[in-house]
Protein backbone atom coordinates (compact mmCIF):
# COMPACT_ATOMS: atom_id res chain seq x y z
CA UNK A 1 0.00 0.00 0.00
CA UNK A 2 1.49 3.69 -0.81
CA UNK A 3 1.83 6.41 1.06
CA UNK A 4 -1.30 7.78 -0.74
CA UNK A 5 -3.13 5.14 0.16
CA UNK A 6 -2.35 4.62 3.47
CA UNK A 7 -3.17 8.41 4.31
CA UNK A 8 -6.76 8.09 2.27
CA UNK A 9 -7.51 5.20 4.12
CA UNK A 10 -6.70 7.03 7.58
CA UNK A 11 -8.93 10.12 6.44
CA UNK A 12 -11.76 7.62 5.83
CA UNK A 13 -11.49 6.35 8.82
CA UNK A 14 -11.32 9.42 10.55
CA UNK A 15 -14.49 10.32 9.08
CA UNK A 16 -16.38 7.25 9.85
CA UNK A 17 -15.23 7.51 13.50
CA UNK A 18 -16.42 11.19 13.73
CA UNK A 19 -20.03 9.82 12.00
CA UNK A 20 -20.28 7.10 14.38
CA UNK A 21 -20.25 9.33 17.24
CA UNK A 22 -22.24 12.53 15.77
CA UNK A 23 -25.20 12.50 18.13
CA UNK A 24 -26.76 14.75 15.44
CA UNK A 25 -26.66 12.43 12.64
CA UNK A 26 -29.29 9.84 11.58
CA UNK A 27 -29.34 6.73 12.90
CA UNK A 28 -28.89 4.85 9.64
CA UNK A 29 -26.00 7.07 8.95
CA UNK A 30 -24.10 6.20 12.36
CA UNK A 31 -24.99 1.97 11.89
CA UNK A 32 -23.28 2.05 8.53
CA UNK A 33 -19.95 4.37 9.50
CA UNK A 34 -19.98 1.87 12.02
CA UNK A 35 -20.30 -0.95 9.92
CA UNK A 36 -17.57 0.32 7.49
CA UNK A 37 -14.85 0.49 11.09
CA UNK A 38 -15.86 -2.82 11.80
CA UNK A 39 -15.03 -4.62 8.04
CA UNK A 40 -12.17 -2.51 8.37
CA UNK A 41 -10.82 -4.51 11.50
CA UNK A 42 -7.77 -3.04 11.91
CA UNK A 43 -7.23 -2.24 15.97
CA UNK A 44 -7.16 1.59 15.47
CA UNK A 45 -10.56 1.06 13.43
CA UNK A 46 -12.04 -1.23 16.40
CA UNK A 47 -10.84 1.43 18.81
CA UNK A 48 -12.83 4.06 17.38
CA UNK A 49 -15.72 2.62 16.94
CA UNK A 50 -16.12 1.25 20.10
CA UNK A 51 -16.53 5.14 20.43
CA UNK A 52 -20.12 5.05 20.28
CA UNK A 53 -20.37 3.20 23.88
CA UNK A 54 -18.98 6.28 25.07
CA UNK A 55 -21.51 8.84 23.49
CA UNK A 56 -25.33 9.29 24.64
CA UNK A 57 -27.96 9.84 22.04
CA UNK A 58 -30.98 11.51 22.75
CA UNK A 59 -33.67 8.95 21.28
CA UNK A 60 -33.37 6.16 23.76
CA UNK A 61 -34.15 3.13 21.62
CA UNK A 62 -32.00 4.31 19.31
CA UNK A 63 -29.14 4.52 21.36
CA UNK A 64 -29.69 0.95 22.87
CA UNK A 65 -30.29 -0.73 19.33
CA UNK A 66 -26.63 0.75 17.88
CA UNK A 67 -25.13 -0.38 21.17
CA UNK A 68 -26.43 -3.40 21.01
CA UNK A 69 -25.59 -4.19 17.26
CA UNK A 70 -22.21 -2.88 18.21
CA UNK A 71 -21.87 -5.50 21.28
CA UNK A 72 -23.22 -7.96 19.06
CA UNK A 73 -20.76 -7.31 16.35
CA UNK A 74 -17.53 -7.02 18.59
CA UNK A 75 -18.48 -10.29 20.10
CA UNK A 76 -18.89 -11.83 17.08
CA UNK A 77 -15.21 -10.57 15.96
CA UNK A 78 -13.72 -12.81 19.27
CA UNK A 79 -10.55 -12.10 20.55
CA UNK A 80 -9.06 -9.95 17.72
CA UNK A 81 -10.80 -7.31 19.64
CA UNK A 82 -9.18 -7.87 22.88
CA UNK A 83 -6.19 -5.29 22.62
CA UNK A 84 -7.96 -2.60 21.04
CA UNK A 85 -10.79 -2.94 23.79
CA UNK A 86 -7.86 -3.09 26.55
CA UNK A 87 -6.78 0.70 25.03
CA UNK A 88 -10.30 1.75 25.66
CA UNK A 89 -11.21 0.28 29.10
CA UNK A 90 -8.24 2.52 29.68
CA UNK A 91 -8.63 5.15 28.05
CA UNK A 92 -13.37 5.19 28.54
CA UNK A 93 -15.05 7.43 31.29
CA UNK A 94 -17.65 4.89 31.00
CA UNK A 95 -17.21 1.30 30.32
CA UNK A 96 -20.33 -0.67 31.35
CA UNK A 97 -20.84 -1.94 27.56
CA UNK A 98 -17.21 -2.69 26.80
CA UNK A 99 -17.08 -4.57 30.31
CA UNK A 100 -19.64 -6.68 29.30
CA UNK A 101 -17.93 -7.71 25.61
CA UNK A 102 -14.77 -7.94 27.71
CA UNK A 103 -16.70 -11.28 29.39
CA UNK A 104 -17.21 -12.12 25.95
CA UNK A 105 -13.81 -12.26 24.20
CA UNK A 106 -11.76 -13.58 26.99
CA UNK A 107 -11.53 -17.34 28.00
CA UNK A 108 -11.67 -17.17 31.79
CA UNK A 109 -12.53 -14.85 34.55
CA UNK A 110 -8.55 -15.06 35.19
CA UNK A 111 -8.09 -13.16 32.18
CA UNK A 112 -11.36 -10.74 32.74
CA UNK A 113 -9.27 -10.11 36.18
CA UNK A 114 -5.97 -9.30 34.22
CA UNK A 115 -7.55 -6.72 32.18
CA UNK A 116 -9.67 -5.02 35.04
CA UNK A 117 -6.85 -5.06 37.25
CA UNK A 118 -4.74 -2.92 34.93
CA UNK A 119 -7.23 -0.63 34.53
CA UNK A 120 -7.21 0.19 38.22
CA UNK A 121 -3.92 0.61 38.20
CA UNK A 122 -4.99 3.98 36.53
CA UNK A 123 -7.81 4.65 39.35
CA UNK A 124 -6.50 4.19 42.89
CA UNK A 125 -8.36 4.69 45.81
CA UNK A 126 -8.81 8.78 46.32
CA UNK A 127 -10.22 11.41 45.14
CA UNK A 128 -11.44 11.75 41.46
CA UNK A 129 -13.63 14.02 39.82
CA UNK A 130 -15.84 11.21 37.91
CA UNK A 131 -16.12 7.94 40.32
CA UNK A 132 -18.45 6.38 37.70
CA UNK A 133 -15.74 3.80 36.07
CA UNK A 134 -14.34 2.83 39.16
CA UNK A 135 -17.92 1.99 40.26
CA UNK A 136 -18.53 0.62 36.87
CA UNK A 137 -16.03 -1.54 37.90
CA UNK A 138 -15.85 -2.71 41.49
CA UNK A 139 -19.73 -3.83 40.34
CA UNK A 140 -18.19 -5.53 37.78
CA UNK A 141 -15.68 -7.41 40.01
CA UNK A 142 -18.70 -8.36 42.65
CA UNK A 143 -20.14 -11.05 39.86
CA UNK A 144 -16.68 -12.48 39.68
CA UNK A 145 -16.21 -15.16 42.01
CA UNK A 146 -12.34 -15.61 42.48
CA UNK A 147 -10.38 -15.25 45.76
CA UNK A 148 -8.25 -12.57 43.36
CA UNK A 149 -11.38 -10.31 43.38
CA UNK A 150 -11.71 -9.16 47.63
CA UNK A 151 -7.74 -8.19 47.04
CA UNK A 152 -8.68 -6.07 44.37
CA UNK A 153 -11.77 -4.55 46.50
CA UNK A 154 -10.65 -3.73 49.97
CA UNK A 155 -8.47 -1.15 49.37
CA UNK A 156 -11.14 0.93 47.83
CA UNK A 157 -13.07 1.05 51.18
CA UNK A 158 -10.67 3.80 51.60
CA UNK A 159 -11.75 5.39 48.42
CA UNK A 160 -13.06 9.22 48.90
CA UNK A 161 -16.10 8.90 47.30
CA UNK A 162 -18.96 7.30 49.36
CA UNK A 163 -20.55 5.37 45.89
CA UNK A 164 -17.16 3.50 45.43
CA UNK A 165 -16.73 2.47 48.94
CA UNK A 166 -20.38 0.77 48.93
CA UNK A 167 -19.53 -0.31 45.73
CA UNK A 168 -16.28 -1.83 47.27
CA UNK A 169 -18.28 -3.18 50.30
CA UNK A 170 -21.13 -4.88 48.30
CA UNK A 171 -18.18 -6.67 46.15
CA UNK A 172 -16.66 -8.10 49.35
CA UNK A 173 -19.98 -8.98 50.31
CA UNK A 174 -20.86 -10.42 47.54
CA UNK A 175 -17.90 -12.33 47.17
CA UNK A 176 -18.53 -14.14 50.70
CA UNK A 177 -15.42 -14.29 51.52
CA UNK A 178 -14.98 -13.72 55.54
CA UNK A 179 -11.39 -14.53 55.30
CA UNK A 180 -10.14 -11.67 53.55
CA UNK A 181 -13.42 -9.22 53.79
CA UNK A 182 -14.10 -9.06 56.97
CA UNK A 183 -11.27 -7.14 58.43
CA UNK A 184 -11.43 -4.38 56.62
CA UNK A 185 -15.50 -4.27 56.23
CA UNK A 186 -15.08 -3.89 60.27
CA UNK A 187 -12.67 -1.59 59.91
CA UNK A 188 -14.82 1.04 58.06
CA UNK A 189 -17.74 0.45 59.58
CA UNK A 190 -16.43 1.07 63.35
CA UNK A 191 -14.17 4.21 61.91
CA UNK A 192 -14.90 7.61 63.45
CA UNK A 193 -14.36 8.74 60.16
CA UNK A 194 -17.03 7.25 58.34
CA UNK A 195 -20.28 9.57 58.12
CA UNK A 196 -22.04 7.45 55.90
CA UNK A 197 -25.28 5.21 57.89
CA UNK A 198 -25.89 3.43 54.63
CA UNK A 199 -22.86 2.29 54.25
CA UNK A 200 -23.09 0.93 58.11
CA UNK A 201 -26.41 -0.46 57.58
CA UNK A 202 -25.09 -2.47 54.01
CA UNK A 203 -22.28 -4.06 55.94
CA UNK A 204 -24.54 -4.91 58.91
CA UNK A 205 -27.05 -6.92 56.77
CA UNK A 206 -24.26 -7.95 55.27
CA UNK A 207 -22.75 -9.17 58.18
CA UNK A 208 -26.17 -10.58 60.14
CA UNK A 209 -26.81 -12.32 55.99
CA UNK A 210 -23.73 -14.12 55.88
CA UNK A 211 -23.37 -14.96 59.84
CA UNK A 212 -20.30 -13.69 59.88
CA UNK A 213 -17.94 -13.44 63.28
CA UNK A 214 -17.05 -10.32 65.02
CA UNK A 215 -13.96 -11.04 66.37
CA UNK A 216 -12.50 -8.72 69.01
CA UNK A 217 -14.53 -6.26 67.28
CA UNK A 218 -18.19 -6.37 68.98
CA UNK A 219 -17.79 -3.65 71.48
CA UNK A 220 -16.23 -0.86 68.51
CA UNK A 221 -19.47 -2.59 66.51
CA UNK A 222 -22.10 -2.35 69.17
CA UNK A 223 -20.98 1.22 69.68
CA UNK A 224 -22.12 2.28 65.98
CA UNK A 225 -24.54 -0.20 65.34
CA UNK A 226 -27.88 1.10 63.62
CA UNK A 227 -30.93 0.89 65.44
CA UNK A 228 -32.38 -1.78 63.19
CA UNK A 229 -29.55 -4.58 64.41
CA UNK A 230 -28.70 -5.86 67.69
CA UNK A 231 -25.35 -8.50 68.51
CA UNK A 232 -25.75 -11.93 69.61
CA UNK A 233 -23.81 -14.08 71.36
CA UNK A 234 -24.78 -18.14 72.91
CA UNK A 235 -21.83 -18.96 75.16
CA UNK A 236 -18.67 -19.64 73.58
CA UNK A 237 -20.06 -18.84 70.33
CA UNK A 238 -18.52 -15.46 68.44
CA UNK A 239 -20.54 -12.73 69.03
CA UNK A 240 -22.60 -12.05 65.34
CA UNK A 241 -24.82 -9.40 64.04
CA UNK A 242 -28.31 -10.10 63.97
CA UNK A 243 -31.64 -8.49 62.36
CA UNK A 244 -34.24 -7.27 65.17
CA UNK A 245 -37.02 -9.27 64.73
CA UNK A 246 -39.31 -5.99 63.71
CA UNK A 247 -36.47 -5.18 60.84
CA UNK A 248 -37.13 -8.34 58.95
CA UNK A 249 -38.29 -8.70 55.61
C-alpha cells in the first residue's frame, strides 16, 4: 500500500469515527460508519468505533439498538478485539458496555481479572472528579467469584467517594469471603471517620446475611450499630450481628 493510500484510508477512517459518534446524525447514517470500522478490523478502526459506547444519544431506543448491534458485532469478531478494547477500558469514562464484551472475548474470569486489574492501576483509591468507572467496575468485580477479586476490592473502602466504597463493600460482600473481607468491612464500619449510615447499615445486613464473626470487634461494633440490628452471642459462640425481629423482611 502507498503512502497515498495509506493516508486516504486514515482520512476515511477518521471520518467514519467522527459519524459514528455525531449524536446529530441519523441513525442509519451512524450503523453504517460503524459498519464500514468494523469490516475494516484493523485495531485503530475497532478502537474508534467502540466510540459510540462512550456517546449518549438523545432517542433512547436508538441509542440501545446501535449499542447493542455494536456488542453484538464485537463479540462476534472474538478475541481480535481484545487489545484494542484493553486501550479503551483505559482510556473510557464509562465502560459498562465494553465490560460486558470484555466477558465475551476472553476465556476465563482469570483473564477478565488481568484486564480489570490494569485498569485500576490507573484509578487508585482517592479522590477523582468522575467515580463512575471505578464503580462501573468494582460492580463488575462483585459477579466475579475468584479469591483474586476481595484483594482487588478492599483497598477501595478507603476510596473518597462514598458510591465507590459501597460499591467496594457490596463486592466483598458479595464475594462471601470472611477470610479476607471481613477485616477491613469492620474496619470502616467502626471508623470515626465514616459519616455514611448506609454504608453501616449495608455491611450490617451484610454481616447478620452471611453470619459472619465479630472477632475482638463487637464492642467498637455495638458502639455504631444502627438501630435496626442488635449483637448476639450463645456462650462460647462469636458474638454475630443479627436483624431485630421488627427489621425483617
Amino acid at each position: 500500500m502507498g503512502v497515498f493510500d495509506m493516508f486516504s484510508k486514515e482520512r476515511s477512517r477518521e471520518r467514519n469515527a467522527s459519524r459514528a459518534i455525531n449524536k446529530y446524525a441519523q441513525s442509519p447514517d451512524r450503523l453504517k460508519a460503524m459498519q464500514t470500522l468494523l469490516a475494516e478490523g484493523s485495531p485503530e478502526a475497532l478502537y474508534a468505533v467502540m466510540r459510540r459506547f462512550g456517546m449518549l444519544y438523545d432517542k433512547t431506543i436508538d441509542d440501545e439498538q446501535e449499542k447493542e448491534y455494536l456488542f453484538d458485532s464485537l463479540v462476534e469478531k472474538g478475541g481480535v478485539v481484545l487489545e484494542p478494547l484493553k486501550k479503551y477500558l483505559l482510556a473510557a469514562e464509562s465502560i459498562s458496555w465494553p465490560l460486558r464484551v470484555l466477558d465475551k472475548v476472553v476465556a476465563t474470569k482469570d483473564e477478565v481479572i488481568d484486564v480489570l486489574a490494569e485498569v485500576m492501576k490507573r484509578h487508585e483509591p482517592g479522590y477523582e472528579r468522575d467515580p463512575t468507572k471505578k464503580i462501573q467496575l468494582l460492580t463488575h468485580l462483585a459477579g466475579i467469584k475468584s479469591p483474586r477479586v476481595a484483594q482487588l476490592v478492599a483497598p477501595y473502602l478507603a476510596d473518597m467517594d462514598m458510591g465507590v466504597r459501597y460499591a467496594a463493600a457490596e463486592a466483598l460482600l458479595t464475594q462471601g469471603d470472611e477470610a479476607t473481607a471481613s477485616e477491613p468491612l469492620l474496619t470502616v464500619f467502626v471508623s470515626a471517620e465514616e459519616e455514611s449510615l448506609r454504608l453501616r447499615i449495608r455491611i450490617a445486613d451484610g454481616f447478620a446475611e452471611l453470619g459472619w464473626a465479630l472477632g475482638d470487634k463487637r464492642a467498637e461494633v455495638e458502639k455504631r450499630l444502627p438501630d435496626a440490628y442488635t449483637i448476639e452471642a450463645r456462650g462460647k459462640e462469636p458474638a454475630r450481628i443479627k436483624k431485630k425481629p421488627a427489621a425483617k423482611d
